[in-house]
Protein backbone atom coordinates (compact mmCIF):
# COMPACT_ATOMS: atom_id res chain seq x y z
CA UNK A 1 -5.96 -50.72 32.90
CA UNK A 2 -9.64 -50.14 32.66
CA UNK A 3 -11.24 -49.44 36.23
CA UNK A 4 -15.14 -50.17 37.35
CA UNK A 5 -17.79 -47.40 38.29
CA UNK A 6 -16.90 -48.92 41.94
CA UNK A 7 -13.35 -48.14 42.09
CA UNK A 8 -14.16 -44.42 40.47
CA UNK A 9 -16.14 -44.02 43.28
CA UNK A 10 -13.92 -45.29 46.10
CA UNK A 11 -11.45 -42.54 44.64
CA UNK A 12 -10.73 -39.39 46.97
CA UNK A 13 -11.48 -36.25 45.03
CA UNK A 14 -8.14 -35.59 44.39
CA UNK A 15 -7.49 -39.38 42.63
CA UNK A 16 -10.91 -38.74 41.11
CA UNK A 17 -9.86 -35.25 39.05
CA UNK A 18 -6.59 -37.49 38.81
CA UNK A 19 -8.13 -40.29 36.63
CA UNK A 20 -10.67 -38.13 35.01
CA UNK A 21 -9.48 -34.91 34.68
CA UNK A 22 -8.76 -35.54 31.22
CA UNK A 23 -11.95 -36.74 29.43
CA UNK A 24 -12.84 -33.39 28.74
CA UNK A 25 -9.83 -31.68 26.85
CA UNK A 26 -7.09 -30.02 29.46
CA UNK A 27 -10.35 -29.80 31.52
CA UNK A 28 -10.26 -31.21 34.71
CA UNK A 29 -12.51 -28.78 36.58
CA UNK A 30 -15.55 -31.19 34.88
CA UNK A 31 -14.83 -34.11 36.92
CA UNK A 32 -13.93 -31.80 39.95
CA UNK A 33 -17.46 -30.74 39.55
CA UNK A 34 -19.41 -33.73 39.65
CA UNK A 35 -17.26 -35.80 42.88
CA UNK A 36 -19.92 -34.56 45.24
CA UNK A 37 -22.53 -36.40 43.57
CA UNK A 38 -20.11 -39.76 44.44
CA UNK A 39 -21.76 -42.94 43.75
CA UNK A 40 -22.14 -42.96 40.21
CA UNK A 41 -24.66 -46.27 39.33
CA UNK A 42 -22.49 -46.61 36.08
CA UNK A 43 -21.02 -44.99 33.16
CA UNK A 44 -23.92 -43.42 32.07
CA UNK A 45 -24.77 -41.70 34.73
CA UNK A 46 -21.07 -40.00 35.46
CA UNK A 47 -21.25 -39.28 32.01
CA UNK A 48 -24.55 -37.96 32.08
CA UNK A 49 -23.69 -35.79 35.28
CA UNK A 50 -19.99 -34.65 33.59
CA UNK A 51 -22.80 -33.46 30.58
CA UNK A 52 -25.28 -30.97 32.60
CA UNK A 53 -22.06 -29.22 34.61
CA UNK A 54 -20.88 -28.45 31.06
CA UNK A 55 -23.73 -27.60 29.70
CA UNK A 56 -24.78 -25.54 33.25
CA UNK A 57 -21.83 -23.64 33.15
CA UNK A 58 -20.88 -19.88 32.49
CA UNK A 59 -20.73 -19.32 28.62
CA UNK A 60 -16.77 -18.23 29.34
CA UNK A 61 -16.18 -21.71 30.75
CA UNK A 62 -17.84 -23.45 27.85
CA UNK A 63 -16.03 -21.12 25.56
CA UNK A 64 -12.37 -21.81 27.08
CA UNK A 65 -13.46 -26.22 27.09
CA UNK A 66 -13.95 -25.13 23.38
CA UNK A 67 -10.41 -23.60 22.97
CA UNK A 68 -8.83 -26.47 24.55
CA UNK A 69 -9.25 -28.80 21.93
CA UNK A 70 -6.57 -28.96 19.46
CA UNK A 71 -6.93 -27.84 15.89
CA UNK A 72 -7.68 -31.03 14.01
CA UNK A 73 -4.27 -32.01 11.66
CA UNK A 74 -2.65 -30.30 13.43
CA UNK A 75 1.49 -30.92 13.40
CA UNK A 76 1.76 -29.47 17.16
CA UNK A 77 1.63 -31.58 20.56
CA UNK A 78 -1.77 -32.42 21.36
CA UNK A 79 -2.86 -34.17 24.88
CA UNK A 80 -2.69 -37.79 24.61
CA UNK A 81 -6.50 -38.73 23.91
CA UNK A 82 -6.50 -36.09 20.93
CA UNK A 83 -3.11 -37.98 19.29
CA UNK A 84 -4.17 -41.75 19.68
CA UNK A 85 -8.21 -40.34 18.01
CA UNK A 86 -6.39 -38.03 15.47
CA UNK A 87 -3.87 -40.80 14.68
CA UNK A 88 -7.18 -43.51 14.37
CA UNK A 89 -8.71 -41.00 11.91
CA UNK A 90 -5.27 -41.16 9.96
CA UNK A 91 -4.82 -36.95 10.52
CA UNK A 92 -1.07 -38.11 11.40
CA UNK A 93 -0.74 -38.94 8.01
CA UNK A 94 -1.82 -36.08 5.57
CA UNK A 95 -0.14 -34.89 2.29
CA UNK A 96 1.26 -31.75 2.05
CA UNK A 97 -2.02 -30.77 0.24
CA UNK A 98 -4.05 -32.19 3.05
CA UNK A 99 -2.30 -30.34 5.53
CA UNK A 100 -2.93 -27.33 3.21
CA UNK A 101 -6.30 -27.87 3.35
CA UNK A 102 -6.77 -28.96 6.91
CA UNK A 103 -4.89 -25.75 7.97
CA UNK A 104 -6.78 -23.50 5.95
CA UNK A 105 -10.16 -24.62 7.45
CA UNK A 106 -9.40 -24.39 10.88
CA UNK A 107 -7.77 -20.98 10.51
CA UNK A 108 -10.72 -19.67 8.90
CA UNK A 109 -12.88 -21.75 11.62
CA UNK A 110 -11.31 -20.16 14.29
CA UNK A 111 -11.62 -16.31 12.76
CA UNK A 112 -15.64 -17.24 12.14
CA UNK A 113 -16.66 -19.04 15.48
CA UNK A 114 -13.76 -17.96 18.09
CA UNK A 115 -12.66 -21.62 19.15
CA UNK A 116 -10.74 -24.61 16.68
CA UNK A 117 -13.57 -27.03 15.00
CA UNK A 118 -14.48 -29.78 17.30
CA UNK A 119 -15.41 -32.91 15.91
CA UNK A 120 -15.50 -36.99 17.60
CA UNK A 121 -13.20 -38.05 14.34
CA UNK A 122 -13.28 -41.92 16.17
CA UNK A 123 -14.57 -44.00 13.39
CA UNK A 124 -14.09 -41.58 10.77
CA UNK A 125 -12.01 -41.00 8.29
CA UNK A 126 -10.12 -38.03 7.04
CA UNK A 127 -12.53 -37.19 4.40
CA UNK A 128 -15.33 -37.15 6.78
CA UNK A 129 -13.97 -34.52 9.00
CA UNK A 130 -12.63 -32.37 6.00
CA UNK A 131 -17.02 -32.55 4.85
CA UNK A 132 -17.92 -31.63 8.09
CA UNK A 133 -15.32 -28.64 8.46
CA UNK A 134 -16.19 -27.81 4.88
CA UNK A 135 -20.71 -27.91 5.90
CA UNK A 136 -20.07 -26.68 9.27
CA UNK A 137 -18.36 -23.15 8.33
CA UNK A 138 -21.28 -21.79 7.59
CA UNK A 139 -23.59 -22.57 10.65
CA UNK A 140 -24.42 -19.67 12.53
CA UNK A 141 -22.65 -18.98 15.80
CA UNK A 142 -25.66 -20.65 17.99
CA UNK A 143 -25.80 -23.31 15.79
CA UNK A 144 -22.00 -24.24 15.72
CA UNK A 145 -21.86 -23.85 19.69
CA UNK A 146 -24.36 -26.33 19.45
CA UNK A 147 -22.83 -28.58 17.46
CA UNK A 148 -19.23 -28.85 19.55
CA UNK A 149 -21.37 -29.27 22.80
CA UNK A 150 -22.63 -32.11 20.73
CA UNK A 151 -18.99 -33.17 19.97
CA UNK A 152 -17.43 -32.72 22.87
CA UNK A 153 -20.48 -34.78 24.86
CA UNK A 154 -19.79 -38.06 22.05
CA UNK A 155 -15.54 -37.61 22.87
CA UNK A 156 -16.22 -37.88 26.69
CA UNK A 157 -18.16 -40.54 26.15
CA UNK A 158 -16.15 -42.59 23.91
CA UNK A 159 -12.79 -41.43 26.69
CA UNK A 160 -15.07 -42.37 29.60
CA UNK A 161 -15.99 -46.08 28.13
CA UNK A 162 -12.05 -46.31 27.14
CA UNK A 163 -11.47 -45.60 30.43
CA UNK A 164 -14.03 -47.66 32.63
CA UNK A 165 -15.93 -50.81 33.02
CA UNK A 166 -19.27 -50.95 34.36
């Protein structure tokens, strides 16, 4: 059951990390974070303010958000916003070859950049991800950081607006 911007910020901090501790992959020290700055005005702006403590924090905290995420195809457990976006994306579903593939990348992902290949697959299809694993591989380091801050800020907010109702 969706709840408003209100009822997020009635919550004690403890029912706050509760109900958003996992918007940001296995995470929840993001929305313990940004409870002091209780009331939000809407989505936006707790998504906004989950953003900049991301972005403000020490690289090795941005780094280990970045390891959280699940490898994409992936045949292990994932949390349960990675398996209902993976499943939309139809990575539940991959050939043997696919899998191949899909296994490949991220292993050699992970060996280049440090952290699995992060990527909002909502709305996108298989194929799409595989292109953007196959382009992003050679980005530089900076450049790839970049890009899953990117990521991860477009998953949150797609979570967040699953979530809640202004």
């Amino acid at each position: 059951m969706k709840m408003t911007i209100d009822e997020i910020n009635a919550c004690s901090r403890e029912q706050f990390v509760e109900r958003l501790g996992t918007i940001f992959e296995y995470s929840p020290w993001v929305a313990a974070s940004v409870y002091h700055a209780i009331p939000f005005a809407n989505i936006e702006a707790l998504h906004a303010a989950m953003i900049n403590v991301v972005r403000e924090s020490r690289v090795e905290a941005i780094v280990d958000l970045f390891r959280a995420h699940p490898d994409l195809g992936t045949r292990l457990a994932v949390g349960e916003y990675s398996a209902k976006e993976q499943h939309g994306a139809g990575l539940n579903q991959l050939s043997a070859e696919e899998y191949e593939r899909f296994y490949g990348l991220n292993q050699t992902y992970v060996r280049t950049f440090g952290f699995p290949f992060i990527f909002a697959v909502r709305g996108k299809a298989k194929e799409d991800i595989l292109a953007a694993m196959e382009t992003r591989i050679w980005n530089s380091s900076s450049e790839e950081a970049e890009q899953a801050l990117l990521e991860i800020e477009k998953i949150s907010g797609f979570r967040l607006r699953e979530l809640l109702v202004d």
